[in-house]
Structures are given as structure tokens and as C-alpha cells.
PDB file of N, CA and C in Angstrom:
ATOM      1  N   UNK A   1     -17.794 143.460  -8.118  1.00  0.00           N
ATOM      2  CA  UNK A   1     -18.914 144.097  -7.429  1.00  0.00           C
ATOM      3  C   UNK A   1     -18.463 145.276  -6.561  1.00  0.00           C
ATOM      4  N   UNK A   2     -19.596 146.232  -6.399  1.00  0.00           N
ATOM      5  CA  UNK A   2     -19.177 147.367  -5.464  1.00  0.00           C
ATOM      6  C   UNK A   2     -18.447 146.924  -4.155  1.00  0.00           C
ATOM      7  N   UNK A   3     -19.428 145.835  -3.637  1.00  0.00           N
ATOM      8  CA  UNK A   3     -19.185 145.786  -2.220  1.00  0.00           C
ATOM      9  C   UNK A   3     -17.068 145.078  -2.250  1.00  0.00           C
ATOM     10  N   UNK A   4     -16.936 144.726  -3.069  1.00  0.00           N
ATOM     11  CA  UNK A   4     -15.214 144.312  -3.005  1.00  0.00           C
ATOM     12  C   UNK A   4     -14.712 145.590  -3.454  1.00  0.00           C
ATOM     13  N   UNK A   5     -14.940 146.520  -3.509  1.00  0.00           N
ATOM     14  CA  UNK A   5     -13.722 147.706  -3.975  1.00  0.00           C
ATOM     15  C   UNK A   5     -13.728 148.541  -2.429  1.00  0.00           C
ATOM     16  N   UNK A   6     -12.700 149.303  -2.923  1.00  0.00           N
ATOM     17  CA  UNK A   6     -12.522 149.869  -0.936  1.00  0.00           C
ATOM     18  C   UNK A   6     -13.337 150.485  -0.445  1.00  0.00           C
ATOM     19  N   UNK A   7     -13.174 151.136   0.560  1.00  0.00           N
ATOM     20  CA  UNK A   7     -14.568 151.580   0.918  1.00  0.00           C
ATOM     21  C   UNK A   7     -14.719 153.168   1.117  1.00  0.00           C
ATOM     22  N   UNK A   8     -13.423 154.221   0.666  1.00  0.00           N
ATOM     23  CA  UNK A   8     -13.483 155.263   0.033  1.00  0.00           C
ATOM     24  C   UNK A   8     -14.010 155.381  -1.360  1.00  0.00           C
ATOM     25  N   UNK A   9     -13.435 154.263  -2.727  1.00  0.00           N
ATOM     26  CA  UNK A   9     -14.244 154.121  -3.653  1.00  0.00           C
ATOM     27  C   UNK A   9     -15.776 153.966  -4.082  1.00  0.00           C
ATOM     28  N   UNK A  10     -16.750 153.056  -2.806  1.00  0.00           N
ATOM     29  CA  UNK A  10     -17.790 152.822  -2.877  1.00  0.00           C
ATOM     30  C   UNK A  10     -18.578 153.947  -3.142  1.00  0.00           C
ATOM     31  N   UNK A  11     -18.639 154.935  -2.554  1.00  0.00           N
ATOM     32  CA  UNK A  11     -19.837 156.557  -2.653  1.00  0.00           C
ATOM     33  C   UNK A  11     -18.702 156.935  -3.739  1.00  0.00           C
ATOM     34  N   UNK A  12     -18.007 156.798  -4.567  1.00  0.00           N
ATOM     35  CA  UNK A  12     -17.549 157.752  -5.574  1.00  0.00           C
ATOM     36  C   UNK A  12     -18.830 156.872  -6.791  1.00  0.00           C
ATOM     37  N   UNK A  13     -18.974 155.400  -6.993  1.00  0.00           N
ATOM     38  CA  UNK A  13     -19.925 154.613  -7.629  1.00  0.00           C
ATOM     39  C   UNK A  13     -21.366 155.473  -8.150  1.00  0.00           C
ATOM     40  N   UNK A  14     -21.764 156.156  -6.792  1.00  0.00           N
ATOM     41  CA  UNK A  14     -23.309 156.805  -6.918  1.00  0.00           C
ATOM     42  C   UNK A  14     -23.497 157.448  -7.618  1.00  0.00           C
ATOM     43  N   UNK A  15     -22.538 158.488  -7.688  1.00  0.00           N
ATOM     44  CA  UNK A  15     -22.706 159.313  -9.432  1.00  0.00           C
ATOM     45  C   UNK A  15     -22.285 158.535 -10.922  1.00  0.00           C
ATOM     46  N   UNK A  16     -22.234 157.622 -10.817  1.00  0.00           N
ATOM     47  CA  UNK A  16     -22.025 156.575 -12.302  1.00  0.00           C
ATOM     48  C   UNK A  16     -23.462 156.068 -12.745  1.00  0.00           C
ATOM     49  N   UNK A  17     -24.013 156.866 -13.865  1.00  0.00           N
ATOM     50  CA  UNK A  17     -25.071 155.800 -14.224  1.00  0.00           C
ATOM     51  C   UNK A  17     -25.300 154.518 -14.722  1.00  0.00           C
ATOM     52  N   UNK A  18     -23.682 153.888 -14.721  1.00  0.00           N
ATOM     53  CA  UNK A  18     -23.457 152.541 -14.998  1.00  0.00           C
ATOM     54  C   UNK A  18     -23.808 151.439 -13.911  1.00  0.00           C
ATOM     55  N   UNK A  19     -23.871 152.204 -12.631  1.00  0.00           N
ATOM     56  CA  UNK A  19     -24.305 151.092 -11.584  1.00  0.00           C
ATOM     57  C   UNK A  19     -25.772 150.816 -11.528  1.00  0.00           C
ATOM     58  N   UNK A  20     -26.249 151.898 -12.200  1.00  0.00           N
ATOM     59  CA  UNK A  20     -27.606 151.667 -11.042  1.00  0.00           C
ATOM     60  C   UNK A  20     -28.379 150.841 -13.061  1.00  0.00           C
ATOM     61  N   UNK A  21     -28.285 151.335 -13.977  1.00  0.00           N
ATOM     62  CA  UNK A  21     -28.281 150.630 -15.212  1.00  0.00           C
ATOM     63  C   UNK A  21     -27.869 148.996 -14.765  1.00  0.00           C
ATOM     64  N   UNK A  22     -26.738 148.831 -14.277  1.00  0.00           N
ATOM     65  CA  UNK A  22     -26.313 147.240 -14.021  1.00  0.00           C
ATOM     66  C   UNK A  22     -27.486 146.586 -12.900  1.00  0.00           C
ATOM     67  N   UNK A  23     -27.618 147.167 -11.962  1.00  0.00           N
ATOM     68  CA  UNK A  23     -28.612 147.157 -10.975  1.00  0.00           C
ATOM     69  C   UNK A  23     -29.730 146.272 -11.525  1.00  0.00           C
ATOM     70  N   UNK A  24     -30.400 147.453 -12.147  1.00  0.00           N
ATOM     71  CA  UNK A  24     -31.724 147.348 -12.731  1.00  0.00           C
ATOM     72  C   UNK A  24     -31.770 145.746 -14.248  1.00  0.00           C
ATOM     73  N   UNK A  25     -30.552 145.662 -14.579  1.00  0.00           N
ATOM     74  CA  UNK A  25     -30.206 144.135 -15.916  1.00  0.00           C
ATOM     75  C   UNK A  25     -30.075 143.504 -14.290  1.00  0.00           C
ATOM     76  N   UNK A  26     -29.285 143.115 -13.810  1.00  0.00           N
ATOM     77  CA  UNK A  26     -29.073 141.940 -13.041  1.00  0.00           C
ATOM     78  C   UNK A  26     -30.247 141.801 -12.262  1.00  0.00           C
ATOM     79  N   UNK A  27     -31.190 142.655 -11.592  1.00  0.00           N
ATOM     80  CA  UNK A  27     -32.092 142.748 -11.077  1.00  0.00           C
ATOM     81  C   UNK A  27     -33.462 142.023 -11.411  1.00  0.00           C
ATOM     82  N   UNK A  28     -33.572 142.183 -12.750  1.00  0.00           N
ATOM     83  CA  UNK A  28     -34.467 141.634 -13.948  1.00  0.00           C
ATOM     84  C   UNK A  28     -34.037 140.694 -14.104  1.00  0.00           C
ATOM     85  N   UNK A  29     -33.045 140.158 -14.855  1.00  0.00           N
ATOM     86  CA  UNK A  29     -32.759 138.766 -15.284  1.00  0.00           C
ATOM     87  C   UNK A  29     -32.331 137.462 -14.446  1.00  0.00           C
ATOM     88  N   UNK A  30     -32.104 138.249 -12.691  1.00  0.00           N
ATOM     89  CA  UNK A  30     -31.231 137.378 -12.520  1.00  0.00           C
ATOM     90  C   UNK A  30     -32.704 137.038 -10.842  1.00  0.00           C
ATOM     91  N   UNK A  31     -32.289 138.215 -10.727  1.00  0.00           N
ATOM     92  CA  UNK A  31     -33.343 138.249  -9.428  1.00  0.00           C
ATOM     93  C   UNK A  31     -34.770 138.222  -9.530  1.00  0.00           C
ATOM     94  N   UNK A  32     -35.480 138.609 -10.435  1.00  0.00           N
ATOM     95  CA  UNK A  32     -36.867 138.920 -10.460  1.00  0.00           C
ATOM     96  C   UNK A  32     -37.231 139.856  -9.770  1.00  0.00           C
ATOM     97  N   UNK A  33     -36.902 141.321  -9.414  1.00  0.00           N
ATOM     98  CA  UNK A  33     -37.173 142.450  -9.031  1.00  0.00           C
ATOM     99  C   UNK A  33     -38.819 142.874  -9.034  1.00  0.00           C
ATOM    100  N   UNK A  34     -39.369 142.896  -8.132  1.00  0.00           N
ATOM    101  CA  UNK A  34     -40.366 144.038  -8.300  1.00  0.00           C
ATOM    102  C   UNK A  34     -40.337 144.934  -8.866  1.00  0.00           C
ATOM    103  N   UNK A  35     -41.423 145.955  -9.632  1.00  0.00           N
ATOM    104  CA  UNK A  35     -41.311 147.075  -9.632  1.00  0.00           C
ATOM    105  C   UNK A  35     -40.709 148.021  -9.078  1.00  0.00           C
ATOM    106  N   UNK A  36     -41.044 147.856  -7.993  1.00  0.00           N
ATOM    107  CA  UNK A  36     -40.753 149.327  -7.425  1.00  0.00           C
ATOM    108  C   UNK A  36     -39.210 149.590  -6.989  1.00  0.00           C
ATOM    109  N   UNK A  37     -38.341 148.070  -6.904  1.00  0.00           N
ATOM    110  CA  UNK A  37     -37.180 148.058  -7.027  1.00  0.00           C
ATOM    111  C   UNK A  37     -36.289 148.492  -8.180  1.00  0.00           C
ATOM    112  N   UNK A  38     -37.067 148.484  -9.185  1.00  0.00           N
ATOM    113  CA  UNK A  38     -36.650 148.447 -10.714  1.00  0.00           C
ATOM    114  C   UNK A  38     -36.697 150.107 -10.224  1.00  0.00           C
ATOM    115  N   UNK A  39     -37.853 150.972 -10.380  1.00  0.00           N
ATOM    116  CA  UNK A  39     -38.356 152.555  -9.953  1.00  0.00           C
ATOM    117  C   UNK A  39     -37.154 153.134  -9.387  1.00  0.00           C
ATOM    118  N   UNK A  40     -36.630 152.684  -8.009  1.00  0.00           N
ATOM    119  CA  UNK A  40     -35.917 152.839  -6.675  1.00  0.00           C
ATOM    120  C   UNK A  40     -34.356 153.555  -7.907  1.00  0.00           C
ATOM    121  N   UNK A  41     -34.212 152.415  -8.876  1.00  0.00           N
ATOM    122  CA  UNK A  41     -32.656 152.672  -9.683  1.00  0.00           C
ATOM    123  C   UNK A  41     -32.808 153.397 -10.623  1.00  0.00           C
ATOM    124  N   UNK A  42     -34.335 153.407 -11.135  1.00  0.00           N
ATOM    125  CA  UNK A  42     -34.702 154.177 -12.285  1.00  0.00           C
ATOM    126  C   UNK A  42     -34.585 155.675 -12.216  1.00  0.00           C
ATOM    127  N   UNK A  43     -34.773 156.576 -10.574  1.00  0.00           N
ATOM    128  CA  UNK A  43     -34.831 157.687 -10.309  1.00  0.00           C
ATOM    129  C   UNK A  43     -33.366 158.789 -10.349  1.00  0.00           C
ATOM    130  N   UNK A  44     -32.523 157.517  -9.677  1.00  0.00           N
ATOM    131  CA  UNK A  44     -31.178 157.999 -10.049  1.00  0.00           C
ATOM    132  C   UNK A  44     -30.731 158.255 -11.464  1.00  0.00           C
ATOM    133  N   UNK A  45     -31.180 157.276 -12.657  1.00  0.00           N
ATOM    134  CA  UNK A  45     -30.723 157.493 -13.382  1.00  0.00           C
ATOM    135  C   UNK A  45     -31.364 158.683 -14.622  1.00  0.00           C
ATOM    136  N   UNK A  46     -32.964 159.091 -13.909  1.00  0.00           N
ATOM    137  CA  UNK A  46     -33.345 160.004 -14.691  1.00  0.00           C
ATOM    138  C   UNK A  46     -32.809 161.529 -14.226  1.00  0.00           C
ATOM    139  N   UNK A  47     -32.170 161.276 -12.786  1.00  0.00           N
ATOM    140  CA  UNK A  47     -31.642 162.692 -12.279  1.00  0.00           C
ATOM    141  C   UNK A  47     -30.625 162.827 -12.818  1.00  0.00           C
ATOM    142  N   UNK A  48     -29.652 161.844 -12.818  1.00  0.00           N
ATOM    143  CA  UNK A  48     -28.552 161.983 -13.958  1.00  0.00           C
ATOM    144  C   UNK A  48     -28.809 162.753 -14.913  1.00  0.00           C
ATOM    145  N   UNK A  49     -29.350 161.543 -15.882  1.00  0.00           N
ATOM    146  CA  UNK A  49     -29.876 162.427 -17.347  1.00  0.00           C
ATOM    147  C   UNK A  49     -30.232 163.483 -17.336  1.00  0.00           C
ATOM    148  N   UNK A  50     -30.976 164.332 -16.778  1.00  0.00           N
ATOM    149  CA  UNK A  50     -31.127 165.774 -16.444  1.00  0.00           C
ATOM    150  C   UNK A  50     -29.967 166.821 -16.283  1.00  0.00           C
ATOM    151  N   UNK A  51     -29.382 166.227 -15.184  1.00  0.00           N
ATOM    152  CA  UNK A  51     -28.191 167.106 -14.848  1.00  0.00           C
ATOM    153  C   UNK A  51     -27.532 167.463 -16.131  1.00  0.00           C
ATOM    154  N   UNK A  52     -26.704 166.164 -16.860  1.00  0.00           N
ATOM    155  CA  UNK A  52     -26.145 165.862 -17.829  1.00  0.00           C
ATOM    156  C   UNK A  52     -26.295 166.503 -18.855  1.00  0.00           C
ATOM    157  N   UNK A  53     -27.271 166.468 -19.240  1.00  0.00           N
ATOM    158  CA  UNK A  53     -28.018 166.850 -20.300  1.00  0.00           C
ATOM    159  C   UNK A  53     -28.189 168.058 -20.220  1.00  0.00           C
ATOM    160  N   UNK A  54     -28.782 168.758 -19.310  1.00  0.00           N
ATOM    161  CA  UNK A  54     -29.082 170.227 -19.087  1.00  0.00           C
ATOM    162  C   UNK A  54     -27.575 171.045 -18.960  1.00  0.00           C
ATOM    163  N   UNK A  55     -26.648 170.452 -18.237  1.00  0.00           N
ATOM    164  CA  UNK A  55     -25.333 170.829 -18.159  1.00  0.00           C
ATOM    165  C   UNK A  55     -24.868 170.978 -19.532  1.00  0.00           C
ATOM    166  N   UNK A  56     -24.545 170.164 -20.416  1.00  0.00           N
ATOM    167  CA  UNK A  56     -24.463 169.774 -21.748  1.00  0.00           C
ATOM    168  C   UNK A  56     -24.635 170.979 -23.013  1.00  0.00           C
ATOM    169  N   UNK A  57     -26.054 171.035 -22.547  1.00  0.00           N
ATOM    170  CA  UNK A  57     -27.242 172.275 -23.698  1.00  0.00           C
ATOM    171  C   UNK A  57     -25.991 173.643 -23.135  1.00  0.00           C
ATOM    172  N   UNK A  58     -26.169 173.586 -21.786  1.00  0.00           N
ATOM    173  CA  UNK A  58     -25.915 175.343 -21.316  1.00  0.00           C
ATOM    174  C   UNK A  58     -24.760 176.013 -21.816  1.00  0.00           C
ATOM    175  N   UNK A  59     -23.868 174.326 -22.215  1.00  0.00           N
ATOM    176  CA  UNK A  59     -22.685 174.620 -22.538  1.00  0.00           C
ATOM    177  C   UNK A  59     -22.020 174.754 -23.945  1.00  0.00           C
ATOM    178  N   UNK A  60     -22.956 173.768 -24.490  1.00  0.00           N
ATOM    179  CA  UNK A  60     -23.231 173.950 -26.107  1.00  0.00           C
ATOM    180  C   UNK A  60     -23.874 175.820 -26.548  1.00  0.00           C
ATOM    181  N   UNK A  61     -24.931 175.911 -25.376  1.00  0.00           N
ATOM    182  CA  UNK A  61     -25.474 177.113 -26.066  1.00  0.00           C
ATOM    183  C   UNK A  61     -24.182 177.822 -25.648  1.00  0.00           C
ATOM    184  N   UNK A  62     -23.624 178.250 -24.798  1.00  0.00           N
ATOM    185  CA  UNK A  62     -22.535 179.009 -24.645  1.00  0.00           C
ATOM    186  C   UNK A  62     -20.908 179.350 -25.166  1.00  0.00           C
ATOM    187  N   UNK A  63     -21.011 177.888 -25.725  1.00  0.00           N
ATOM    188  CA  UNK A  63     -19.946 178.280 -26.598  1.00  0.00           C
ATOM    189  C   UNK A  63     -20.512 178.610 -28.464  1.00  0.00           C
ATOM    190  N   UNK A  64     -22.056 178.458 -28.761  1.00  0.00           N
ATOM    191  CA  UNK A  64     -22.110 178.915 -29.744  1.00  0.00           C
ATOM    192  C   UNK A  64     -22.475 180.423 -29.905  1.00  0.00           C
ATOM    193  N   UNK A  65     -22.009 180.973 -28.848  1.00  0.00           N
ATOM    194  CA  UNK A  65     -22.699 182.230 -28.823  1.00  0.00           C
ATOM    195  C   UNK A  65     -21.185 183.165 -29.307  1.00  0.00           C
TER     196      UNK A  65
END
């Protein structure tokens, strides 16, 4: 778990869309999450995807040019 790794490592976690993905499974299956808790992990991971993705294209288009 996050909270056992050191505590310079912990904020490097936030940019991984693997945490907040784990979040949102353990959250569901284990906890019974509300919505809006489920939402709360969901936002991070659509800003990700954006970045990612848009980063991705700019760079694809740029090297096919």
C-alpha cells in the first residue's frame, strides 16, 4: 500500500494512473464505494488520459511530418 512506502515516494504515486484505477477495483469490490467516491478517482484518471494522449498525437504528428 501507498501509505507503507516512504514518504518522499508517496506524491511521486499521483501521477500513476495505476493508483487511482486500484482505488476505484478495491473500492467497489471490497468497500462498497459511493458514487461520488468512485467520480473523486475517476477525474484523475480522465486528466491523465488527456494529457497522455494529447501529448502522444502532438508527437506522433511531429515526427510524421
Amino acid at each position: 500500500p501507498i501509505d507503507n512506502m516512504p514518504d518522499w515516494l508517496q506524491p511521486i504515486t499521483l501521477i500513476n494512473p495505476l493508483r487511482y484505477f486500484l482505488e476505484i477495483v478495491w473500492g467497489v469490490f471490497l468497500k462498497d464505494l459511493p458514487p461520488e467516491e468512485i467520480l473523486a478517482d475517476t477525474i484523475p484518471l480522465a486528466l491523465i488520459a488527456v494529457a497522455t494522449l494529447g501529448t502522444a498525437s502532438w508527437l506522433f504528428r511531429r515526427r510524421m511530418e
